[in-house]
C-alpha atoms as a PDB file:
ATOM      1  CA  UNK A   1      15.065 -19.274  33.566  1.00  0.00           C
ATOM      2  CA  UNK A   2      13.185 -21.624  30.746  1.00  0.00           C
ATOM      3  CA  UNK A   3       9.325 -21.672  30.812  1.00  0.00           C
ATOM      4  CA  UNK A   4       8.398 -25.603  30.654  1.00  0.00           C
ATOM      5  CA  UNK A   5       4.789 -26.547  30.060  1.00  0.00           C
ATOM      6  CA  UNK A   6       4.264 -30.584  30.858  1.00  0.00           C
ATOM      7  CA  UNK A   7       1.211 -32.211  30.138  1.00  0.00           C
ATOM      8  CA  UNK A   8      -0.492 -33.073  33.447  1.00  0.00           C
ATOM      9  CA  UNK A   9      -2.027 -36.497  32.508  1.00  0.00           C
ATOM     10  CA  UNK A  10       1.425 -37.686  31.191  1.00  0.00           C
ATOM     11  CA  UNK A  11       4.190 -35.478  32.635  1.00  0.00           C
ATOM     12  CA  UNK A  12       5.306 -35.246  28.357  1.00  0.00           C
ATOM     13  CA  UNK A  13       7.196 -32.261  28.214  1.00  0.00           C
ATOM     14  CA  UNK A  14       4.776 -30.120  25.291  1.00  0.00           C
ATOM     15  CA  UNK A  15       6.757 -26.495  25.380  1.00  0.00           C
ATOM     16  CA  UNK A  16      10.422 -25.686  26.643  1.00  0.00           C
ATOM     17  CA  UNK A  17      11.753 -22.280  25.789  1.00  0.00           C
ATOM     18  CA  UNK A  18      13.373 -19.030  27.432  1.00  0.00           C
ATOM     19  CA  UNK A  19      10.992 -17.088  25.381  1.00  0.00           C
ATOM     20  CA  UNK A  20       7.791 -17.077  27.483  1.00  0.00           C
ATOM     21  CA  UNK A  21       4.369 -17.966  26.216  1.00  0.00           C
ATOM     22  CA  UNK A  22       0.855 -18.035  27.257  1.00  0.00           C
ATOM     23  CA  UNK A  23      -1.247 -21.231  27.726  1.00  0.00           C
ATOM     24  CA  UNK A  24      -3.408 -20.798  25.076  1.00  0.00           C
ATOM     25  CA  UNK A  25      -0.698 -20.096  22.670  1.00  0.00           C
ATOM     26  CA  UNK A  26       1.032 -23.232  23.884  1.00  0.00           C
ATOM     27  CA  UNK A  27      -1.941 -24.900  23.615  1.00  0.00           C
ATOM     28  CA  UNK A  28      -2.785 -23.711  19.833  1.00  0.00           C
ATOM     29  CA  UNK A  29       0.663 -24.626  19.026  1.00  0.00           C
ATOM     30  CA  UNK A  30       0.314 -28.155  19.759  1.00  0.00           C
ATOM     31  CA  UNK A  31      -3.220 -28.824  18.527  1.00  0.00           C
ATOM     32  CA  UNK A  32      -4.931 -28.698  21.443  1.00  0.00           C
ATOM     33  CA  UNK A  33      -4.138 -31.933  22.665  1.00  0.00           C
ATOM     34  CA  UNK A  34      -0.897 -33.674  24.017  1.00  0.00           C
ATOM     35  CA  UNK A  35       1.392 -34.599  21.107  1.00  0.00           C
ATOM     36  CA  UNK A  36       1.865 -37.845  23.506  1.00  0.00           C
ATOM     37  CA  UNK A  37      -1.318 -39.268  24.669  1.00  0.00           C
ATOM     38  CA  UNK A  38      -3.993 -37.393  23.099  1.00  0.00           C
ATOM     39  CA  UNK A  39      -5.504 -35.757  26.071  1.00  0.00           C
ATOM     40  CA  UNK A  40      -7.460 -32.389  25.638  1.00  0.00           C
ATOM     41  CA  UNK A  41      -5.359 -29.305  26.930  1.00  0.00           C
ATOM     42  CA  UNK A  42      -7.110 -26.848  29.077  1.00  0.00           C
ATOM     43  CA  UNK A  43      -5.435 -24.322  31.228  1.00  0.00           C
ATOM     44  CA  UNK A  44      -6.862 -23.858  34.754  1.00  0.00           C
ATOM     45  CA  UNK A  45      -5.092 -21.294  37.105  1.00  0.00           C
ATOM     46  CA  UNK A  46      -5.866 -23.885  40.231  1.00  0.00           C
ATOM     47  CA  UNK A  47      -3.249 -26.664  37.409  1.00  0.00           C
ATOM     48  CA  UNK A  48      -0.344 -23.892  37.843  1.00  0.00           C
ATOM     49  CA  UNK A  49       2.824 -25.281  39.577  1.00  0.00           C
ATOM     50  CA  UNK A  50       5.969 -22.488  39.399  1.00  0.00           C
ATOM     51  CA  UNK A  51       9.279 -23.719  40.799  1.00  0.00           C
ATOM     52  CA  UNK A  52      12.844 -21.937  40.375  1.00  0.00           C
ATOM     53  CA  UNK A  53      15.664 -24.096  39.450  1.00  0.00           C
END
């Protein structure tokens, strides 16, 4: 099952991968920010959503 991270002020779609990774990786990856709209990326546990496919 892929790992998708989505940036919550957008929906963009920042990481997609079988091969999970932390937030903070994800986040260092991009920048910090959202590769679509520029808005800072901070992980909060209370932001999590995890649904099966």
């Amino acid at each position: 099952m892929p790992q998708i991270v989505v940036c919550k002020s957008c929906g963009h779609t920042i990481y997609q991968g079988v091969e999970l990774k932390s937030a903070e990786e994800v986040i260092q990856m991009v920048g910090g920010q959202c590769p679509k709209c520029g808005r800072r990326l901070a992980f909060s546990i209370e932001d999590v959503e995890i649904r099966s496919s």
